[in-house]
N, C-alpha and C. Protein backbone atom coordinates (compact mmCIF):
# COMPACT_ATOMS: atom_id res chain seq x y z
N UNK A 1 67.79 -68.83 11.90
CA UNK A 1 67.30 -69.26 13.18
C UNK A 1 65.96 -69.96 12.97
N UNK A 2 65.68 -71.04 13.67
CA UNK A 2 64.06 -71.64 13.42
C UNK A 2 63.47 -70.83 14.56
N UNK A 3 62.16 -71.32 14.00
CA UNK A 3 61.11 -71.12 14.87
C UNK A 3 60.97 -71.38 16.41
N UNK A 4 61.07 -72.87 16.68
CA UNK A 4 61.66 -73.45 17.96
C UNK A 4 62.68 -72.50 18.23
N UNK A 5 63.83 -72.18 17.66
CA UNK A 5 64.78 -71.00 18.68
C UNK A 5 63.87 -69.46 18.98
N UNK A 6 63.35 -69.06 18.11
CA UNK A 6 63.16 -67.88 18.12
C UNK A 6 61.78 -67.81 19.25
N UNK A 7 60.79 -68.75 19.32
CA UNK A 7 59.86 -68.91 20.27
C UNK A 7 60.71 -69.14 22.04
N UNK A 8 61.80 -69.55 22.17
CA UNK A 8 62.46 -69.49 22.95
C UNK A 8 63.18 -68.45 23.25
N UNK A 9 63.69 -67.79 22.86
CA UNK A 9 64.00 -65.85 22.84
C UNK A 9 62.97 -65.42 23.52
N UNK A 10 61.60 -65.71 22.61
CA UNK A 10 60.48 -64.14 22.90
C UNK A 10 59.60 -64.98 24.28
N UNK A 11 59.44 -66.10 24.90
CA UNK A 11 59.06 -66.92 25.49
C UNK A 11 59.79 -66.15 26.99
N UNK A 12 60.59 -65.08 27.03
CA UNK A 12 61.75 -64.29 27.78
C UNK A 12 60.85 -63.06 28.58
N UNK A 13 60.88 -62.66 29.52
CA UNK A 13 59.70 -61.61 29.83
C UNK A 13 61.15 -60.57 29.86
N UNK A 14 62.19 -60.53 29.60
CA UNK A 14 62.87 -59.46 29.37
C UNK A 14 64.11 -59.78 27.96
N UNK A 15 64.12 -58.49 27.05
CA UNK A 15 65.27 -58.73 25.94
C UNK A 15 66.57 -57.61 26.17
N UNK A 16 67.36 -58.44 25.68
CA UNK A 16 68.27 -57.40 25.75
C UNK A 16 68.84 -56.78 24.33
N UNK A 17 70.07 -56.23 23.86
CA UNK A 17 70.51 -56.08 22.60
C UNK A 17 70.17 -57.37 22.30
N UNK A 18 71.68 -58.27 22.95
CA UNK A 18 72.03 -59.32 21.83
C UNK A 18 70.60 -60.47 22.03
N UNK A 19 69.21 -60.66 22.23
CA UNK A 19 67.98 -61.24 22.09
C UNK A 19 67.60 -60.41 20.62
N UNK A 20 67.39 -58.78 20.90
CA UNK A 20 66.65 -57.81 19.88
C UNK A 20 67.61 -58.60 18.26
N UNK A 21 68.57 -58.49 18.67
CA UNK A 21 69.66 -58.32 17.46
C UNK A 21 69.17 -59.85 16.68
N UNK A 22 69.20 -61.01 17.25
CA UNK A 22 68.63 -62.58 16.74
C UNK A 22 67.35 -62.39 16.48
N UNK A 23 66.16 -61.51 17.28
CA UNK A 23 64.50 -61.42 16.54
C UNK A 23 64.39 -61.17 15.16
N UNK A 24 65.57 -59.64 15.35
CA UNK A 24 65.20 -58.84 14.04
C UNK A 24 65.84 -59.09 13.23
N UNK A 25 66.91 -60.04 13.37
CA UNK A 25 68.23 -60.29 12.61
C UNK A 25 68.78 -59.01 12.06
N UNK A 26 69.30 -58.44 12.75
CA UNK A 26 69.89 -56.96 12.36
C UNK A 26 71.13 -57.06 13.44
N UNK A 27 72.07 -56.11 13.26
CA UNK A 27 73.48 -55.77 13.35
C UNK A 27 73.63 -54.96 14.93
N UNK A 28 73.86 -55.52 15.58
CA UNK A 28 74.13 -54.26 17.25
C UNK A 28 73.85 -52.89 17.05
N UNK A 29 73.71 -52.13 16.11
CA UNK A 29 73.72 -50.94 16.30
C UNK A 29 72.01 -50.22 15.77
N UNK A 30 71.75 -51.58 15.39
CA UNK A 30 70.22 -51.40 15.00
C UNK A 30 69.37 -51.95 16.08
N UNK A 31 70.18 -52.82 16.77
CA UNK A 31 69.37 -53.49 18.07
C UNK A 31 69.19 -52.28 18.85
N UNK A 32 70.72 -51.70 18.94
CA UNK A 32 70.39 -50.84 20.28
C UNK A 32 69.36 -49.13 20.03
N UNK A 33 69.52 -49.08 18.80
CA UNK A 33 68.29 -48.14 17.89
C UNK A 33 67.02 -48.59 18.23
N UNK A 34 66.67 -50.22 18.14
CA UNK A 34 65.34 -50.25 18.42
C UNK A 34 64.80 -50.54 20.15
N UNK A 35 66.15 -50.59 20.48
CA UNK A 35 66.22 -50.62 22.12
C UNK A 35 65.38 -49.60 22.55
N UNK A 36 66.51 -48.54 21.98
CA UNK A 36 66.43 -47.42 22.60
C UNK A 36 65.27 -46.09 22.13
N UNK A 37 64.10 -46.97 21.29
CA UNK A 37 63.03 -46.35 20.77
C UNK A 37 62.14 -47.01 21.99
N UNK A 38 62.44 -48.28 22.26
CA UNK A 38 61.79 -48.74 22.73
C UNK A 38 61.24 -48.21 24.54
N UNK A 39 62.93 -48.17 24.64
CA UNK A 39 62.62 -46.95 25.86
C UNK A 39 62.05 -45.88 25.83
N UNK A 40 62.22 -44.63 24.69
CA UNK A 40 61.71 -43.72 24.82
C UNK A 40 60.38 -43.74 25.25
N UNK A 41 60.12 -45.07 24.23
CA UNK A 41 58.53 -45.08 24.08
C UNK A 41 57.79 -45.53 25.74
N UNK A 42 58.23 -46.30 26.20
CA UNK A 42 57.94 -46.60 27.71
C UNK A 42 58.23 -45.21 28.57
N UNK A 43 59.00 -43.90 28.30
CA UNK A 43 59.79 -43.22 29.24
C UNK A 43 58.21 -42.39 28.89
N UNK A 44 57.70 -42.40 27.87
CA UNK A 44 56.84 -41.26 27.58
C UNK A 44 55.52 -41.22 28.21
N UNK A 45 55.08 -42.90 28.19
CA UNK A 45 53.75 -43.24 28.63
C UNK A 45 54.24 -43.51 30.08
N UNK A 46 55.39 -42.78 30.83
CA UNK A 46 55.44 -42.36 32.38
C UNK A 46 55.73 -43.80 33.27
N UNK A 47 56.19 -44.69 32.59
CA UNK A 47 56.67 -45.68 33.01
C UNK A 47 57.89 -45.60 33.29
N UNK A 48 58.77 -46.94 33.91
CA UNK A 48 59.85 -47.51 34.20
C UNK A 48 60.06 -48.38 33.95
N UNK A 49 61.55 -48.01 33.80
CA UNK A 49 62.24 -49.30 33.72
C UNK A 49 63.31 -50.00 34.87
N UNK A 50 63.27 -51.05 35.19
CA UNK A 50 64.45 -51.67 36.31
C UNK A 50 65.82 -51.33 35.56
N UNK A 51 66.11 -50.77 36.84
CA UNK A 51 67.85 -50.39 36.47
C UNK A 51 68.68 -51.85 36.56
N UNK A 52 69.48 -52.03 36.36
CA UNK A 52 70.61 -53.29 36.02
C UNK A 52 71.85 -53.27 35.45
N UNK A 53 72.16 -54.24 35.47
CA UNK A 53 73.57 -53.72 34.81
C UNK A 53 73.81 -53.80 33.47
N UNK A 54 72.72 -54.33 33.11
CA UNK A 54 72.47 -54.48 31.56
C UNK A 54 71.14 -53.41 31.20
N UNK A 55 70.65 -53.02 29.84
CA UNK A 55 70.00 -52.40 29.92
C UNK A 55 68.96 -53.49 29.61
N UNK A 56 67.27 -53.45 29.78
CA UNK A 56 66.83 -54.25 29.29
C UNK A 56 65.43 -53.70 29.32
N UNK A 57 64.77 -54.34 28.08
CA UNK A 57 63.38 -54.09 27.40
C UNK A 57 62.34 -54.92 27.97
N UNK A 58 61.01 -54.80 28.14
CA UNK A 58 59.71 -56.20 27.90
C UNK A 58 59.47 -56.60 26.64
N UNK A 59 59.51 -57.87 26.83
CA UNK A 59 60.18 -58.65 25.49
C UNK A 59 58.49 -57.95 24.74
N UNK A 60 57.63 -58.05 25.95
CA UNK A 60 56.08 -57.37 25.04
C UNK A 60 56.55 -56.60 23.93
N UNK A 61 56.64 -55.27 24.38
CA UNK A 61 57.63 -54.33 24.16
C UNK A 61 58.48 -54.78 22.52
N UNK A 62 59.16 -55.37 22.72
CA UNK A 62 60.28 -56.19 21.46
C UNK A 62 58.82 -56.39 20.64
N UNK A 63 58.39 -57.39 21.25
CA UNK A 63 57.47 -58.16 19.89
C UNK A 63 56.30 -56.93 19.38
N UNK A 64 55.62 -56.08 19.75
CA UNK A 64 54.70 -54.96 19.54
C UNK A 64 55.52 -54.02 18.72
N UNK A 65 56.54 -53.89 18.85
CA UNK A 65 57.71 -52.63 18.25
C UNK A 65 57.56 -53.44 16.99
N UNK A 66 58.23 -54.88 16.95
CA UNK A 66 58.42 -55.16 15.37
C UNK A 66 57.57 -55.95 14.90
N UNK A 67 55.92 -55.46 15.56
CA UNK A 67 54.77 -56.20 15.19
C UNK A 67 54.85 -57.68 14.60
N UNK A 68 56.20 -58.57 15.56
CA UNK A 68 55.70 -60.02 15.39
C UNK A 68 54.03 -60.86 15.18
N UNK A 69 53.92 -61.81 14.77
CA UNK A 69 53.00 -62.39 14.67
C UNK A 69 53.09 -64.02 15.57
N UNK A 70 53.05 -63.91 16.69
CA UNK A 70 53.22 -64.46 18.02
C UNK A 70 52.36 -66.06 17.16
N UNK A 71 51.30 -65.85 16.83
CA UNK A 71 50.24 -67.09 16.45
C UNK A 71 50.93 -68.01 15.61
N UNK A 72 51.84 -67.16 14.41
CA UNK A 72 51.94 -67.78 13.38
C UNK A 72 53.89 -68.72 14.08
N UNK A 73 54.47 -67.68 14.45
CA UNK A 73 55.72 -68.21 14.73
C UNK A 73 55.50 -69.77 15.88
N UNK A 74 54.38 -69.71 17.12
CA UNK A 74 54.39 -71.05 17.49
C UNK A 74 53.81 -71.68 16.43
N UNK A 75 52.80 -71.51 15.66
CA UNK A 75 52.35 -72.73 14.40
C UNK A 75 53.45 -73.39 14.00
N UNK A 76 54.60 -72.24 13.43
CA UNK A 76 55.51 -73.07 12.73
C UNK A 76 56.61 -73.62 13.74
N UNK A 77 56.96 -73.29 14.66
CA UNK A 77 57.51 -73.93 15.68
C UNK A 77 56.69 -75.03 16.04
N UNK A 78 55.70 -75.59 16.39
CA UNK A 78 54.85 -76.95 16.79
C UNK A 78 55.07 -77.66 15.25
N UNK A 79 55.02 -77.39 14.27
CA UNK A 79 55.41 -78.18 12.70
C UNK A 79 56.53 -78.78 12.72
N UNK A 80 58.03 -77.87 13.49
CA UNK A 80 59.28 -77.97 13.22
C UNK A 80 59.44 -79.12 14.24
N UNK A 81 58.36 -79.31 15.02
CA UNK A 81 58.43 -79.86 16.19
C UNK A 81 58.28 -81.37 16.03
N UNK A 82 56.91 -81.36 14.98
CA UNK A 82 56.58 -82.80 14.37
C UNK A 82 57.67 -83.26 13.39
N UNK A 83 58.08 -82.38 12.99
CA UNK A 83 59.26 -82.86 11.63
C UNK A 83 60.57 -83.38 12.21
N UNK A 84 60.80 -82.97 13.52
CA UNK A 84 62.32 -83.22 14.08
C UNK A 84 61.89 -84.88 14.70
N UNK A 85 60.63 -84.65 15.43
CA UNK A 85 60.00 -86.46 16.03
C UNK A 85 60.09 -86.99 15.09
């Protein structure tokens, strides 16, 4: 996946599995593992989550869990950007 895609994922104020599963590049059953840490972790610090029919995360949330580096992924997305012009 490039950069340009993946800045478009996390650019999302909500993720779901199949978003988690393309960040981390990992397999559905690891998405829904880090989903579902991810909830705990919100359930603990006495928060909520919107019910739906899907389950779904703050993409915050996503990117803090697998300590992305937000700065560096647009750098190289704005590069991929000059190289495709």
């Amino acid at each position: 996946m490039s950069n340009i895609e993946l800045m478009g994922i996390l650019s999302k104020p909500w993720a779901n599995v199949h978003d988690i599963q393309k960040i981390a590049s990992c397999g559905r059953d690891n998405a829904t593992t880090i989903r579902n840490d991810i909830i705990k972790e919100i359930k603990q610090s006495g928060k909520r989550l919107p019910k739906s029919k899907n389950i779904i995360v703050p993409m915050k949330s996503v990117i803090d869990y697998l300590d992305l580096n937000i700065e560096h992924i647009c750098l190289m997305a704005e590069k991929e950007l000059k190289i495709k012009n």
